[in-house]
N, C-alpha and C. Protein backbone atom coordinates (compact mmCIF):
# COMPACT_ATOMS: atom_id res chain seq x y z
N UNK A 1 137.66 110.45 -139.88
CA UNK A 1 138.34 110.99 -138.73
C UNK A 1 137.57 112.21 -138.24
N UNK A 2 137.49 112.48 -136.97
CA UNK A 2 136.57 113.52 -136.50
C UNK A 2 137.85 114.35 -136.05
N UNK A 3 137.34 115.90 -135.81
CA UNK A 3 138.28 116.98 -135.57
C UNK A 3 137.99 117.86 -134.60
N UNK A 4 138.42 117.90 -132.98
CA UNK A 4 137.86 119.34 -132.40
C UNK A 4 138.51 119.82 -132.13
N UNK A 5 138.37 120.86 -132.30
CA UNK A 5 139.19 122.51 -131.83
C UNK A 5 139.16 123.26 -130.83
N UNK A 6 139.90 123.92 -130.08
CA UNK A 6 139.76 124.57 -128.61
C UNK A 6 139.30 126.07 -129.09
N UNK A 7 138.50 126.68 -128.99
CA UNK A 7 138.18 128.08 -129.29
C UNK A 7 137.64 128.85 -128.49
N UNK A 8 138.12 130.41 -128.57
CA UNK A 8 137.51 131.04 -127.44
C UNK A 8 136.18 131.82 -127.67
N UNK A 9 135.52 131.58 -126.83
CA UNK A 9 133.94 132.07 -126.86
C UNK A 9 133.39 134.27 -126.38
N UNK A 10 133.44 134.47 -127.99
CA UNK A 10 133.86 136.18 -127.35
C UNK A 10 132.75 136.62 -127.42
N UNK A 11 131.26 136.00 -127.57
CA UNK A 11 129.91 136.69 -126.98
C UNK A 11 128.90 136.03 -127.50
N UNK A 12 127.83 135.53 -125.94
CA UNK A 12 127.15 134.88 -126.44
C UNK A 12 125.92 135.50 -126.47
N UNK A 13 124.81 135.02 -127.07
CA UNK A 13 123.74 135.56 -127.72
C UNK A 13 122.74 135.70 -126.49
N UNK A 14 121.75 136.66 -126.42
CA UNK A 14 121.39 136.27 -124.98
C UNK A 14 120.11 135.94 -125.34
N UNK A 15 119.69 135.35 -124.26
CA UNK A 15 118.21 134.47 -124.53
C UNK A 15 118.32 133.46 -125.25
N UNK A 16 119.84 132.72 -125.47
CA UNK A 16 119.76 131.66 -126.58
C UNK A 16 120.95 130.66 -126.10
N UNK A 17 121.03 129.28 -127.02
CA UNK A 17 122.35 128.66 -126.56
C UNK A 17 123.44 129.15 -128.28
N UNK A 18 123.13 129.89 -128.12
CA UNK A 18 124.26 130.17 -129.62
C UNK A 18 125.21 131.45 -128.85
N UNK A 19 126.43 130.76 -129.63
CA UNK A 19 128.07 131.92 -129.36
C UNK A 19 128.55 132.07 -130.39
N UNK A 20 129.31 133.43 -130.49
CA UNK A 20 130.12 133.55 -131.32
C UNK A 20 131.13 133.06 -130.87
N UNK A 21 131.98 132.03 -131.34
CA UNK A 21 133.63 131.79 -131.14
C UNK A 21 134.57 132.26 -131.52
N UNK A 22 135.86 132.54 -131.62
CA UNK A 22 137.50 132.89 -132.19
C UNK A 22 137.95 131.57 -132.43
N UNK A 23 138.75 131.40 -133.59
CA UNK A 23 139.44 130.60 -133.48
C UNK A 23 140.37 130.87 -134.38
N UNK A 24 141.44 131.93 -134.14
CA UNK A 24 142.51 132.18 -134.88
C UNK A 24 142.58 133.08 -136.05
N UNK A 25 141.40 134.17 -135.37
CA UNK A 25 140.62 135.60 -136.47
C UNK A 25 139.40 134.87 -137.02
N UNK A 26 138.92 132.99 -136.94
CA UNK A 26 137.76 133.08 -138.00
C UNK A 26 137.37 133.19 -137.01
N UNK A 27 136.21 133.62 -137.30
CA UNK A 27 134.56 133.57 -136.36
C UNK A 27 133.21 132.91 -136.81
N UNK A 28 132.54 132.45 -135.75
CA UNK A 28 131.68 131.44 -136.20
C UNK A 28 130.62 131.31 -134.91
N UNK A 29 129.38 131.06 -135.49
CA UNK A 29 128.46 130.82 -134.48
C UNK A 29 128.28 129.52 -134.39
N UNK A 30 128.04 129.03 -132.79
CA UNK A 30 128.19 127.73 -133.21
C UNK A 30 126.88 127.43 -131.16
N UNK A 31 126.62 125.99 -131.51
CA UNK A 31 125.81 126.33 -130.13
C UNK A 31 126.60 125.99 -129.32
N UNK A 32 125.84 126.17 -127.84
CA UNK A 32 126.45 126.36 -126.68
C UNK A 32 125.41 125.60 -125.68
N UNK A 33 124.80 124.35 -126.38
CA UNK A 33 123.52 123.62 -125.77
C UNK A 33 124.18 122.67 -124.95
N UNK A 34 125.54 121.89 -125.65
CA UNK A 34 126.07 120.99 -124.67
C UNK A 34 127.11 121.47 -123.27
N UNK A 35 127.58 122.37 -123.59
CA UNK A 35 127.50 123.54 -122.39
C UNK A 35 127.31 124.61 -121.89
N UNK A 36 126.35 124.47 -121.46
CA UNK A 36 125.73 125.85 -120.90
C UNK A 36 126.47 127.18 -119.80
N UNK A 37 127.10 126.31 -119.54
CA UNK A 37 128.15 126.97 -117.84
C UNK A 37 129.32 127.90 -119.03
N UNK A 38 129.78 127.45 -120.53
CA UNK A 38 130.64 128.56 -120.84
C UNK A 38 129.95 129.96 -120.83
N UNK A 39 131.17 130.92 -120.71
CA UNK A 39 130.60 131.94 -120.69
C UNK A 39 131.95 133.08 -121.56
N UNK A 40 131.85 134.10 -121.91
CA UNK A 40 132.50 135.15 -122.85
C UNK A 40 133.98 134.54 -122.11
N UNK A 41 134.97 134.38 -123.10
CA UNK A 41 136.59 134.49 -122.67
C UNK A 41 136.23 133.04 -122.04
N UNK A 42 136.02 131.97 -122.23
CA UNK A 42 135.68 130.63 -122.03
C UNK A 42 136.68 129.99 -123.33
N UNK A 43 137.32 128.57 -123.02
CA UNK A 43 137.47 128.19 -124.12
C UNK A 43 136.68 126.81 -124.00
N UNK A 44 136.42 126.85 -125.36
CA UNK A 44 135.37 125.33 -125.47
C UNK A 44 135.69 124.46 -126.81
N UNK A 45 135.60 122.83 -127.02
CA UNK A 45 135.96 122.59 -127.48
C UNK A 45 135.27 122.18 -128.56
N UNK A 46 135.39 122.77 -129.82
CA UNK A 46 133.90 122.84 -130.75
C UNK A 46 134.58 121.48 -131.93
N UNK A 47 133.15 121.26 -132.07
CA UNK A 47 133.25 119.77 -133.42
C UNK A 47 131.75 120.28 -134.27
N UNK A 48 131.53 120.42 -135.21
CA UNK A 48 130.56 120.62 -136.22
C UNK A 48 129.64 121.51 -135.84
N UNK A 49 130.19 122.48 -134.91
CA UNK A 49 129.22 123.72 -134.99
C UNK A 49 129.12 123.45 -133.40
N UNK A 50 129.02 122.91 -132.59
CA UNK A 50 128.81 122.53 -131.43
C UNK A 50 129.72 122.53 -130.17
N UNK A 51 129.94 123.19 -129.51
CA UNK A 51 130.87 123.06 -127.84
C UNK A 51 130.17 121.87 -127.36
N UNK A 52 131.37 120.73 -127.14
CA UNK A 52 131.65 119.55 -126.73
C UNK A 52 131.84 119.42 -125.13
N UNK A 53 132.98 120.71 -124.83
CA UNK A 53 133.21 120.28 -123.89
C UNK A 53 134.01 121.80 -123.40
N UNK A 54 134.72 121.58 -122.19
CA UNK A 54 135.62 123.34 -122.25
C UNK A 54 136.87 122.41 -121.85
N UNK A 55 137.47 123.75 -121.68
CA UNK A 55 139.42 123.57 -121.40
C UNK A 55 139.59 124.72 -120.96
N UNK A 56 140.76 124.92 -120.21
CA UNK A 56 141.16 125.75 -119.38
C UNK A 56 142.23 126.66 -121.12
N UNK A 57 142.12 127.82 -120.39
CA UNK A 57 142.95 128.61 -121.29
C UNK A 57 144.78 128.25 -121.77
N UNK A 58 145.05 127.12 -120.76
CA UNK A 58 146.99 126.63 -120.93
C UNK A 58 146.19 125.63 -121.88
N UNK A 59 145.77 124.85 -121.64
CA UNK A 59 145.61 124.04 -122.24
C UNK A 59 144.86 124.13 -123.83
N UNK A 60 144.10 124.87 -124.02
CA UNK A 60 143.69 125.57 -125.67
C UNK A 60 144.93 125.99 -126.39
N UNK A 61 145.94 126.83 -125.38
CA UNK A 61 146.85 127.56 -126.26
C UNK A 61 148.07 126.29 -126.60
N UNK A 62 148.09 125.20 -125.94
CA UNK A 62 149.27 124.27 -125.82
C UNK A 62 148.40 123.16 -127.08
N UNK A 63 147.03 122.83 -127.20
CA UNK A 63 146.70 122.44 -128.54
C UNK A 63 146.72 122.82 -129.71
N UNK A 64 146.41 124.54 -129.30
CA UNK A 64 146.41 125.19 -130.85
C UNK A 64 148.13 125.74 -131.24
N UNK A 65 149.07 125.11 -130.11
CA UNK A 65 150.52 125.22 -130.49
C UNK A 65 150.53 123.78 -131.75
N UNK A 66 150.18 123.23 -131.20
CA UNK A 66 150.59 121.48 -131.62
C UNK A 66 149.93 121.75 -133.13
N UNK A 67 148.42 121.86 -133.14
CA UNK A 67 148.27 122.02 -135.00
C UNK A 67 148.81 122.82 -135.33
N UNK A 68 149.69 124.14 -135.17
CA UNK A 68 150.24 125.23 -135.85
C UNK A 68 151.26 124.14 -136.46
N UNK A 69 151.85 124.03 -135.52
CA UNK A 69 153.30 122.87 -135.75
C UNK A 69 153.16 121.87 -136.48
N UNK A 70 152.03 121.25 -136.45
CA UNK A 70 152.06 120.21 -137.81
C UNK A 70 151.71 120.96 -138.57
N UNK A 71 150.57 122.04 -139.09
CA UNK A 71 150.50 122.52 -140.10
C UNK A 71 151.41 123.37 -140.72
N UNK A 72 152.69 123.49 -140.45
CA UNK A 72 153.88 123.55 -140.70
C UNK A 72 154.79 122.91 -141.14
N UNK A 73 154.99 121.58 -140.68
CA UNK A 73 155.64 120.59 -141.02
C UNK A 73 154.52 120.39 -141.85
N UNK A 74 153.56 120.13 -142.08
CA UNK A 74 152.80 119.54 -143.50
C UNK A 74 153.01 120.29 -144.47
N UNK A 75 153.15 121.25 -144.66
CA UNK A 75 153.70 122.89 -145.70
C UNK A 75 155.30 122.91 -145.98
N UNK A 76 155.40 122.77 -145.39
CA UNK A 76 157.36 121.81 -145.29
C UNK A 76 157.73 120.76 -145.99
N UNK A 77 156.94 120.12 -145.67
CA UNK A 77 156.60 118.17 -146.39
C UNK A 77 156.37 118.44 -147.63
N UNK A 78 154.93 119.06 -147.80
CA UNK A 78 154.33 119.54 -149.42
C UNK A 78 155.30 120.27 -150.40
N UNK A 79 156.77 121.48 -149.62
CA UNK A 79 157.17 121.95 -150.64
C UNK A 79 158.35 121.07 -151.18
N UNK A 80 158.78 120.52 -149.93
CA UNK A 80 159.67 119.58 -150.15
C UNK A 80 159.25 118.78 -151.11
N UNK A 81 158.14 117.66 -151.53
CA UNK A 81 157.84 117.12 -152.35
C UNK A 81 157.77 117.48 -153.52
N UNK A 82 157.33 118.68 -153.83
CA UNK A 82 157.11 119.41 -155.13
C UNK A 82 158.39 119.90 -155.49
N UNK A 83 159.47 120.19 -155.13
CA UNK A 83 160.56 120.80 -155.23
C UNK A 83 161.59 119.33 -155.97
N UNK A 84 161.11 118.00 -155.37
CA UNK A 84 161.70 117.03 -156.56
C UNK A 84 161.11 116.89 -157.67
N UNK A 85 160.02 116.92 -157.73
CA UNK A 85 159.43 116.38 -159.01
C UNK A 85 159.61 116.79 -159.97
């Protein structure tokens, strides 16, 4: 299963296609070759180190609602399970 994430782009390197991203306090450099047009306070949608694609800022915060929320209910699920055994 492949995984991408909406993250915001808080400075990119100059003279280069590499950014630093946010994505929820981590930080990570990752490139910025498949789009070039992001720019600082951009959100883009990164898969293995790489911006895929961008998204508008409603729309990053309305995805990174949705994994909070399952990763919640999965932490929910997990204690619940352990709590019969």
């Amino acid at each position: 299963m492949c995984l991408a994430l909406p993250a915001r782009v808080v400075m990119r390197q100059p003279g280069s296609d590499q950014a630093t991203i946010d994505l929820g306090g981590v930080r990570k450099v990752i490139s910025l070759a498949l789009t070039p047009e992001a720019q600082e306070g951009d959100y883009v949608i990164v898969h293995v180190g790489h911006a895929i694609g961008m998204v508008d800022a409603d729309e990053a915060a309305h995805t990174l609602a949705l994994f909070a929320e399952l990763a919640q209910h999965q932490a929910s699920s997990a204690a619940a399970a352990g709590g019969r055994a």
